[in-house]
N, C-alpha and C. Protein backbone atom coordinates (compact mmCIF):
# COMPACT_ATOMS: atom_id res chain seq x y z
N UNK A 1 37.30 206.40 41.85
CA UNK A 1 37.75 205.16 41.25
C UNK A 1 36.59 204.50 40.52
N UNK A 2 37.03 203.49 39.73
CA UNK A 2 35.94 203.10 38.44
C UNK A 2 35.03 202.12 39.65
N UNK A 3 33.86 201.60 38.93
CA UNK A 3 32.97 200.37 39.76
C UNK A 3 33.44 199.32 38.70
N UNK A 4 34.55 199.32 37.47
CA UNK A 4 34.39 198.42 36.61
C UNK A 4 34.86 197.05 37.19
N UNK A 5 34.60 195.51 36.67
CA UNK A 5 35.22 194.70 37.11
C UNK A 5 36.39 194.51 37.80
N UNK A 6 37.40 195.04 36.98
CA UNK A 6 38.54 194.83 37.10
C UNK A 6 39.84 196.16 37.46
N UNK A 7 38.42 196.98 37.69
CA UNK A 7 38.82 198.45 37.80
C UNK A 7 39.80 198.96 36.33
N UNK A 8 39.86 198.25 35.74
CA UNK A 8 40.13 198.30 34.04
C UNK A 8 39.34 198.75 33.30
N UNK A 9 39.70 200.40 32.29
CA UNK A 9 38.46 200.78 31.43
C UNK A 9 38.21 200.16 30.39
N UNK A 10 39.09 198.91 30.27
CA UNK A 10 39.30 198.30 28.90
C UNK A 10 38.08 197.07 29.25
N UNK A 11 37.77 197.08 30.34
CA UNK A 11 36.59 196.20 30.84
C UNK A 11 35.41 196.75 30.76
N UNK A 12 35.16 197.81 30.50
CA UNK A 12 33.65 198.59 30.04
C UNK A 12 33.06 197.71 28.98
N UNK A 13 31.52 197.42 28.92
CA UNK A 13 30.52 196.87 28.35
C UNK A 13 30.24 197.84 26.75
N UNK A 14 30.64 197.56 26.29
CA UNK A 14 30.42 198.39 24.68
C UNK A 14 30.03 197.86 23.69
N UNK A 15 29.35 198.44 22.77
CA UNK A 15 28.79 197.55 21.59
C UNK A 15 29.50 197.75 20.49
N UNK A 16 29.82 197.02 19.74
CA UNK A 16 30.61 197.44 18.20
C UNK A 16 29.92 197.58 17.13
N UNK A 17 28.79 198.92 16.53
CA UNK A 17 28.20 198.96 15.60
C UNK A 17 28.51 198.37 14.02
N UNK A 18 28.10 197.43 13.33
CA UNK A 18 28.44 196.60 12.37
C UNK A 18 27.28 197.41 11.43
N UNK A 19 27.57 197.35 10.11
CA UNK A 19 26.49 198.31 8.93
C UNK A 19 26.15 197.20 8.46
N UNK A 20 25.16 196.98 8.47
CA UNK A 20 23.49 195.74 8.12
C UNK A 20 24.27 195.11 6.98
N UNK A 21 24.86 196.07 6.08
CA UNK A 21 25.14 194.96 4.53
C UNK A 21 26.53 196.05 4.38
N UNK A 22 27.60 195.15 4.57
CA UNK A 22 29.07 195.73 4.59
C UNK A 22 29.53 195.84 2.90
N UNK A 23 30.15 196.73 2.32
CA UNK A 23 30.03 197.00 0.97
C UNK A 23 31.28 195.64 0.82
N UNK A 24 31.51 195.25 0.00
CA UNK A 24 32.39 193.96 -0.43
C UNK A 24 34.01 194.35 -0.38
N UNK A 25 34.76 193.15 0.59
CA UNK A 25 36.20 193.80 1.06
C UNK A 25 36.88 193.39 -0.22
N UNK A 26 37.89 194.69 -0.97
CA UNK A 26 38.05 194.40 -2.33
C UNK A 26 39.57 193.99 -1.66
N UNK A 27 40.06 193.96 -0.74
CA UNK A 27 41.49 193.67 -0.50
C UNK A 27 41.71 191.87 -0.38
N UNK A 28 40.21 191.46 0.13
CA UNK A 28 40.69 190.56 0.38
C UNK A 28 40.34 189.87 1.82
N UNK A 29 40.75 190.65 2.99
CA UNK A 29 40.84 190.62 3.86
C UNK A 29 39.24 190.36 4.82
N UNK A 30 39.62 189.35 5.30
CA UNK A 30 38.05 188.93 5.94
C UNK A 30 38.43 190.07 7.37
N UNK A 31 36.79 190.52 7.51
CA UNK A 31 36.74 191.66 8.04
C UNK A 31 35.87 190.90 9.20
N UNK A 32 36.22 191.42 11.26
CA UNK A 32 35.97 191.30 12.41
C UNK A 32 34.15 191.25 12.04
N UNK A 33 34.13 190.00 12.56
CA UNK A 33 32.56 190.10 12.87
C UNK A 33 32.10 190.58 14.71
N UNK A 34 32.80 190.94 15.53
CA UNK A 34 32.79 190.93 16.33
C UNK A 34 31.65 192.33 17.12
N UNK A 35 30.87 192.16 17.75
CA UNK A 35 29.85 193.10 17.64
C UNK A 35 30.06 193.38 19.76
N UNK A 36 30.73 193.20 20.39
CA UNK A 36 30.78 193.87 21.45
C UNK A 36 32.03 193.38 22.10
N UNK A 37 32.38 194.19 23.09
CA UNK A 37 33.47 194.56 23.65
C UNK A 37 33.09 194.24 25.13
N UNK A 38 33.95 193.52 26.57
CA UNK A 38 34.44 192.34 26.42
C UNK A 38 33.90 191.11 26.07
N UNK A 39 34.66 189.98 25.65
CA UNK A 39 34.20 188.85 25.17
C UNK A 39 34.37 188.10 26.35
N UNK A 40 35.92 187.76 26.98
CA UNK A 40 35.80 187.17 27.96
C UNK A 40 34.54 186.91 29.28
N UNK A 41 34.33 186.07 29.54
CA UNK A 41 32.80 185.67 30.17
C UNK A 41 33.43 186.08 31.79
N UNK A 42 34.28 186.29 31.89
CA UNK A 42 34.52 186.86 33.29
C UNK A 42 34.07 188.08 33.90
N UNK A 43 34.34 188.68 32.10
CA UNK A 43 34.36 190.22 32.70
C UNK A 43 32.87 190.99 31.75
N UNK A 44 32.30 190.00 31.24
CA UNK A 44 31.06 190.18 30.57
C UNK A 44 29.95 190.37 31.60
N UNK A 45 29.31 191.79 31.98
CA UNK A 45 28.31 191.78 32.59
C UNK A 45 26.85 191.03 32.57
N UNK A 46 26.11 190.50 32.89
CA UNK A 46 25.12 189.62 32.99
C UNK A 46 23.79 190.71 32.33
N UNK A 47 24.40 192.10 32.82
CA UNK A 47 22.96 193.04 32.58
C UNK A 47 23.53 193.86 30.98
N UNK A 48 24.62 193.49 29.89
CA UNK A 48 25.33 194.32 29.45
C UNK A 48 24.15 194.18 28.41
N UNK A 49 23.55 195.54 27.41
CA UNK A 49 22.53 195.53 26.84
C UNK A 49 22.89 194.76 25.64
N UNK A 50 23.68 194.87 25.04
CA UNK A 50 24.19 194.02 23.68
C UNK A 50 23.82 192.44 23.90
N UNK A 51 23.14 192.14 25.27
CA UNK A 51 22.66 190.40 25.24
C UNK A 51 21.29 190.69 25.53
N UNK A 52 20.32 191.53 25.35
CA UNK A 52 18.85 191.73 25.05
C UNK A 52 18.67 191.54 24.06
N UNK A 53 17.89 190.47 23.69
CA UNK A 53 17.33 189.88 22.47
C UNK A 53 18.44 188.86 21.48
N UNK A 54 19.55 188.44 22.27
CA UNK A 54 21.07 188.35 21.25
C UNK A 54 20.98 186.58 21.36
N UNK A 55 21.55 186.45 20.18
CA UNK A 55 22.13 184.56 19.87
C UNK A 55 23.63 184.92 20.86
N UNK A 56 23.43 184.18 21.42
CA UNK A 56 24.63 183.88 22.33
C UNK A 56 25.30 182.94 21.84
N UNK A 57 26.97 183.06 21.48
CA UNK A 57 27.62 182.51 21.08
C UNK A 57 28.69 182.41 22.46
N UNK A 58 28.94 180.94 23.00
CA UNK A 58 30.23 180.46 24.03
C UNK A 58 31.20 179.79 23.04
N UNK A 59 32.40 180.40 23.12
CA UNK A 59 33.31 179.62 22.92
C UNK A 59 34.48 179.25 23.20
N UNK A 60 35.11 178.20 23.30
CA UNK A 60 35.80 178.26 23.87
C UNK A 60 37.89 178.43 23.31
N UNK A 61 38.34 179.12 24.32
CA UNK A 61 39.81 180.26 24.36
C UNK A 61 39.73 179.33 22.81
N UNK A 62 40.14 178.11 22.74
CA UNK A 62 41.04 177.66 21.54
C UNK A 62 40.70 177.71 20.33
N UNK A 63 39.44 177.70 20.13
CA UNK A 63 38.63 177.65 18.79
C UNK A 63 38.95 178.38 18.05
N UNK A 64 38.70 179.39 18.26
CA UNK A 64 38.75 181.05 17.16
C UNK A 64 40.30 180.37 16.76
N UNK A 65 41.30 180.28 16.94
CA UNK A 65 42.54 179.92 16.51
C UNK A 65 42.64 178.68 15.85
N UNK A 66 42.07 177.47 16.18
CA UNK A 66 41.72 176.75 15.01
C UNK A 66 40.93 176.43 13.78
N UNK A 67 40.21 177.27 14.15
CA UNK A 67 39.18 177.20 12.51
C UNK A 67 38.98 178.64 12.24
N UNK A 68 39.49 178.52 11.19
CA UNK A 68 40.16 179.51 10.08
C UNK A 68 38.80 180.44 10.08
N UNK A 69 37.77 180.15 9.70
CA UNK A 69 36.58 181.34 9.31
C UNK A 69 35.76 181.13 10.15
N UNK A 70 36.34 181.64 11.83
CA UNK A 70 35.31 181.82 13.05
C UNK A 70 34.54 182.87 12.98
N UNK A 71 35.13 184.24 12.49
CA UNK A 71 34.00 185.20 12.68
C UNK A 71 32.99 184.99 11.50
N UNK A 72 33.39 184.67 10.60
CA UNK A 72 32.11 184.51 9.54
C UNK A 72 31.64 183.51 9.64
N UNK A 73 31.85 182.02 9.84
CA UNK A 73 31.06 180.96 10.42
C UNK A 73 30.05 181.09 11.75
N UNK A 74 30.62 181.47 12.84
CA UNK A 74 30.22 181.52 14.32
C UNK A 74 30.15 182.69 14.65
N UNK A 75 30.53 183.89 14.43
CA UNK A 75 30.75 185.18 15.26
C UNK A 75 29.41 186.03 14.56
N UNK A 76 29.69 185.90 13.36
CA UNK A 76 28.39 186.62 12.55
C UNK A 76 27.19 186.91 13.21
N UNK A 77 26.60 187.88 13.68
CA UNK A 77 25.53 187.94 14.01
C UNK A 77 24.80 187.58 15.42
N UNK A 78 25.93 187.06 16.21
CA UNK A 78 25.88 186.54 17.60
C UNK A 78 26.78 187.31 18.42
N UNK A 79 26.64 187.38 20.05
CA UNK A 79 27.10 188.11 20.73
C UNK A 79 28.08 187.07 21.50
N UNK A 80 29.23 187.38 21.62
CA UNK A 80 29.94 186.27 21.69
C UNK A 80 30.87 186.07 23.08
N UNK A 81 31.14 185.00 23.96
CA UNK A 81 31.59 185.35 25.30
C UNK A 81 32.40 184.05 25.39
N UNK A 82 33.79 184.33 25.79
CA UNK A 82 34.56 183.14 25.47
C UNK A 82 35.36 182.74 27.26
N UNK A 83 35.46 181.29 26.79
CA UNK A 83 36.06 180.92 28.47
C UNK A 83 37.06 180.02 28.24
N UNK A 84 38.12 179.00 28.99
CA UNK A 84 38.18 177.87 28.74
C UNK A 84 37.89 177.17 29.66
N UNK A 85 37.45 175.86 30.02
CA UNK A 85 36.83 175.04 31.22
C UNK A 85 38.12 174.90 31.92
N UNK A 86 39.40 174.46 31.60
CA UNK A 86 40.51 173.77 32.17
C UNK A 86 41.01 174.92 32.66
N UNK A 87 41.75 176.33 32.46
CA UNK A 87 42.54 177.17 32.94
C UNK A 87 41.47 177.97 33.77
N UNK A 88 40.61 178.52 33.55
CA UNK A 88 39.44 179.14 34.25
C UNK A 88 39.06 179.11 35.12
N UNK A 89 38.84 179.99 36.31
CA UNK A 89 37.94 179.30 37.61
C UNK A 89 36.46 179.48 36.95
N UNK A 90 36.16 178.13 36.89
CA UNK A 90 34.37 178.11 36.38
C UNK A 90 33.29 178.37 37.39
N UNK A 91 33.93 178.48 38.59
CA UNK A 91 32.57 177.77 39.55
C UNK A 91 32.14 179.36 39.12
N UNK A 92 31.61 180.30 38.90
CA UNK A 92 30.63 181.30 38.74
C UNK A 92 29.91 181.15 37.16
N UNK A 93 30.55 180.21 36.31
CA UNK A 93 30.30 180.65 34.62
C UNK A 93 28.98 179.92 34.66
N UNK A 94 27.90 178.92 35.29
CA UNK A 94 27.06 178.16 35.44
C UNK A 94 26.05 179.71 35.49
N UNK A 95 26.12 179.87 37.30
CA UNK A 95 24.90 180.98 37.71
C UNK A 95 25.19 182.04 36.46
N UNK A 96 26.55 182.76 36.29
CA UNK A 96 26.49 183.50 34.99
C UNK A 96 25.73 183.80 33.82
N UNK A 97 26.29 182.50 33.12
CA UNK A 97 25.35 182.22 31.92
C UNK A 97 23.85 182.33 32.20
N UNK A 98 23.35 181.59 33.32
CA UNK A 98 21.95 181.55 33.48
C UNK A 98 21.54 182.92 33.73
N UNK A 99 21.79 184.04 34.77
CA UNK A 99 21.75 185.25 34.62
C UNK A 99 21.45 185.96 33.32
N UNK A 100 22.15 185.37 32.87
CA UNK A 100 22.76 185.99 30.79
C UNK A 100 21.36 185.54 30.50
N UNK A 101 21.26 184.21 30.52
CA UNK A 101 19.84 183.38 29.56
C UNK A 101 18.11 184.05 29.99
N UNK A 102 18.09 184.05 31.26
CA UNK A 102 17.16 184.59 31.79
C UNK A 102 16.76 185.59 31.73
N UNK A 103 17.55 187.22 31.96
CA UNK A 103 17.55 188.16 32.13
C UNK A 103 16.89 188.93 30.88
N UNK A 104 17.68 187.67 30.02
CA UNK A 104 18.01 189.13 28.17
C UNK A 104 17.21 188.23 27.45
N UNK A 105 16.43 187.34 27.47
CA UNK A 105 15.78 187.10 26.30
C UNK A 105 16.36 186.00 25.27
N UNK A 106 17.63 185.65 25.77
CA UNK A 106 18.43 185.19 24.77
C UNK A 106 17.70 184.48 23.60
N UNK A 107 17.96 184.66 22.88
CA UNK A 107 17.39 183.99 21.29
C UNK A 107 17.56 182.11 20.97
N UNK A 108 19.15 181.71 21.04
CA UNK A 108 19.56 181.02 20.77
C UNK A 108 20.87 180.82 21.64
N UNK A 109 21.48 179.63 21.96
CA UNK A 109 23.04 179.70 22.49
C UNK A 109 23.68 178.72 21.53
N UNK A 110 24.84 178.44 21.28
CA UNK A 110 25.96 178.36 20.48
C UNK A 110 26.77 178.09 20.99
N UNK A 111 27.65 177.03 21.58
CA UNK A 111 29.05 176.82 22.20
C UNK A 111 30.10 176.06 21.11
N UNK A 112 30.69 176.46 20.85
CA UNK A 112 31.96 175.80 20.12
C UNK A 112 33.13 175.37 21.03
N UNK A 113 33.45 173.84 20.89
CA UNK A 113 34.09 173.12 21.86
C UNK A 113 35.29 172.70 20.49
N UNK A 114 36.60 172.80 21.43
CA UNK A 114 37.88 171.69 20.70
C UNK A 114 37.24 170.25 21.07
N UNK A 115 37.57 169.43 20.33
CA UNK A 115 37.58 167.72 19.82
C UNK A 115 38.39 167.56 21.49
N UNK A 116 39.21 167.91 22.11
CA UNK A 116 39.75 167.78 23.72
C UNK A 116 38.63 167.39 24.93
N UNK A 117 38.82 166.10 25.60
CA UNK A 117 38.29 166.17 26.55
C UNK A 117 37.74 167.35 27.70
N UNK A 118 39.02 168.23 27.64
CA UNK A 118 38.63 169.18 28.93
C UNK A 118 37.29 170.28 27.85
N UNK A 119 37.04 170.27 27.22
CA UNK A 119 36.54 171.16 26.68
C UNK A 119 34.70 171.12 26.75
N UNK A 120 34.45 169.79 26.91
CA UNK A 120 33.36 169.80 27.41
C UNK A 120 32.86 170.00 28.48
N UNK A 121 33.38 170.56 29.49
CA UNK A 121 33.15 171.51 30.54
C UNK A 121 31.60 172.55 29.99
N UNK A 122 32.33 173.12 28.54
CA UNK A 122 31.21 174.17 28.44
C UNK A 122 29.96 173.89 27.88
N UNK A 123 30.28 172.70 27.14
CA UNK A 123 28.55 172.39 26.92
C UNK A 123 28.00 172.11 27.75
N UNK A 124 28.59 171.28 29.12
CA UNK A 124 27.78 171.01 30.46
C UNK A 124 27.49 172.49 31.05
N UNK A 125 28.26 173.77 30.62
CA UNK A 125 28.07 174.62 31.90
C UNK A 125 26.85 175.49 31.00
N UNK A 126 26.78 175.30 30.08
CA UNK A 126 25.55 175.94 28.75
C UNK A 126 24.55 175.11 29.16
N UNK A 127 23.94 173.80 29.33
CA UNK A 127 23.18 172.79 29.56
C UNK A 127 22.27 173.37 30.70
N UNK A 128 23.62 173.34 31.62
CA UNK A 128 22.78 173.52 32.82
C UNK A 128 22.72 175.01 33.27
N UNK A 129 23.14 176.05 32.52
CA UNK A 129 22.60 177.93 32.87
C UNK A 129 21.44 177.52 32.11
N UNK A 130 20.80 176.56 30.94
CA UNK A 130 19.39 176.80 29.88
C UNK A 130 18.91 176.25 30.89
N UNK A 131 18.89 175.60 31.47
CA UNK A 131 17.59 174.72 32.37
C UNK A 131 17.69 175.30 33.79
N UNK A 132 18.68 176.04 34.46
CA UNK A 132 18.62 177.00 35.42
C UNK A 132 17.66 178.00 35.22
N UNK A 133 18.16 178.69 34.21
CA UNK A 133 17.59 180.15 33.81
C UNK A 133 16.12 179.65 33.46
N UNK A 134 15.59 178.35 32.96
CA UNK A 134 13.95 177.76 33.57
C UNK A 134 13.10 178.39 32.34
N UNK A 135 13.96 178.54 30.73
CA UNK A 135 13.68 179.20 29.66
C UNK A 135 13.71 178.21 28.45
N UNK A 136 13.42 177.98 27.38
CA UNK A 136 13.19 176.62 26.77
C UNK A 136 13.88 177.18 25.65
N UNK A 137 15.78 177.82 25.33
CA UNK A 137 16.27 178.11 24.61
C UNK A 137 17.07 177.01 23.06
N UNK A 138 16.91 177.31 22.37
CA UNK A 138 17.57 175.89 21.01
C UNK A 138 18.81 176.34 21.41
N UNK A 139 19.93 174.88 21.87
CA UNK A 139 21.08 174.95 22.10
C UNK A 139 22.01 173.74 21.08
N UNK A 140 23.16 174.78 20.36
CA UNK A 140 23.91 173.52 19.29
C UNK A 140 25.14 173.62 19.59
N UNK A 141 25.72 172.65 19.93
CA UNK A 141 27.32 172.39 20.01
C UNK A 141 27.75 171.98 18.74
N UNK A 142 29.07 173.07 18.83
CA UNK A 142 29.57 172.60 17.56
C UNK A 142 31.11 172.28 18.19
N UNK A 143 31.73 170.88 17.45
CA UNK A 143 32.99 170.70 17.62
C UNK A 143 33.80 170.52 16.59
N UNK A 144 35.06 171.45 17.01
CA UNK A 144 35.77 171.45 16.09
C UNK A 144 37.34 170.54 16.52
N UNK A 145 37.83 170.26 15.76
CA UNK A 145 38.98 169.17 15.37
C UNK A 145 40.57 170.25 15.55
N UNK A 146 41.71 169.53 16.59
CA UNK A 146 42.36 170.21 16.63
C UNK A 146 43.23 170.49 15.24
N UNK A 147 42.93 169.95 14.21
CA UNK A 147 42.97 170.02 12.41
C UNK A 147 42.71 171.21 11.92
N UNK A 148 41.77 171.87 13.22
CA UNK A 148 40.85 173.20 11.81
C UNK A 148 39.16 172.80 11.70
N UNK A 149 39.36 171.06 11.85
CA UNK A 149 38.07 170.86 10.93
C UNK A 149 36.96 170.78 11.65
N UNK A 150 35.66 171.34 11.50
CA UNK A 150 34.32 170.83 11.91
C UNK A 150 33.59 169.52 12.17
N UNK A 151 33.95 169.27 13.21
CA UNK A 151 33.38 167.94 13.51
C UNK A 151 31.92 167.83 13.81
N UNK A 152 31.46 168.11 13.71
CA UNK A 152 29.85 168.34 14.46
C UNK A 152 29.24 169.79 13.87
C-alpha cells in the first residue's frame, strides 16, 4: 500500500516543468501557470522539492475564481498552496507553513485573501509560520474584491 497522504496517487508531490520563455499562445487562450502538483496545503508535503528556493504563493479556495488573470498575475513563477480558513481544519496550516518557510529557503510568501472577513485567517496563519519558522521572509497580502477587483 502507498505511504501517500491520502493513500491517493493523485496526492504524489510532482513538479510541472514550464519552458523559461513559452512561444506566444496564437489561439488566444491564457495558458496554466501552474508549476506543481498538489496545491491544496493539506496534502502539500513540507519536504516536497518544488519549495527549495520557491516564492510561495497562499491562496485562498475563492480567489483563483474571482480574479480573472490569477495564473498570470499571482501563479507565475511561484509555487502555489491553497486553503480556505472557514471550511478547513486549520489547526496544522500554522506549524505547516512554518515547516514550508524554514526548511526550503523560501524566497518570498504571497497570500491572496477575498475582501470577506473569514478570509483573514490566512494572513494571520502566514504571519505567524514567518516568525515561527524564526526567518526574516518579505510577506504581501493581496486582497481581492468579491467584484474580481484588486483591492490591495
Amino acid at each position: 500500500m502507498s505511504n501517500l497522504a491520502c493513500g491517493c496517487p493523485g496526492s504524489m508531490a510532482r513538479t510541472i516543468e514550464k519552458p523559461e520563455q513559452q512561444t506566444p499562445n496564437v489561439t488566444g487562450r491564457i495558458e496554466s501557470e501552474l508549476r506543481q502538483w498538489p496545491t491544496q496545503l493539506h496534502l502539500v508535503p513540507p519536504t516536497a522539492p518544488y519549495l527549495q528556493n520557491a516564492h510561495l504563493l497562499i491562496a485562498a479556495d475563492c480567489a483563483p475564481f474571482a480574479y480573472a488573470e490569477f495564473h498570470r498575475d499571482f501563479i507565475k513563477g511561484k509555487v502555489l498552496v491553497n486553503a480556505c480558513p472557514k471550511l478547513d481544519d486549520t489547526s496544522p496550516y500554522v506549524d505547516k507553513l512554518a515547516a514550508m518557510i524554514a526548511n526550503n529557503d523560501i524566497q518570498s510568501v504571497t497570500v491572496t485573501i477575498m475582501e470577506v472577513p473569514c478570509c483573514g485567517g490566512l494572513k494571520m496563519f502566514a504571519q505567524q509560520a514567518i516568525a515561527q519558522s524564526g526567518k526574516d521572509v518579505p510577506l504581501e497580502i493581496v486582497v481581492i474584491g468579491v467584484d474580481g477587483q484588486r483591492r490591495s
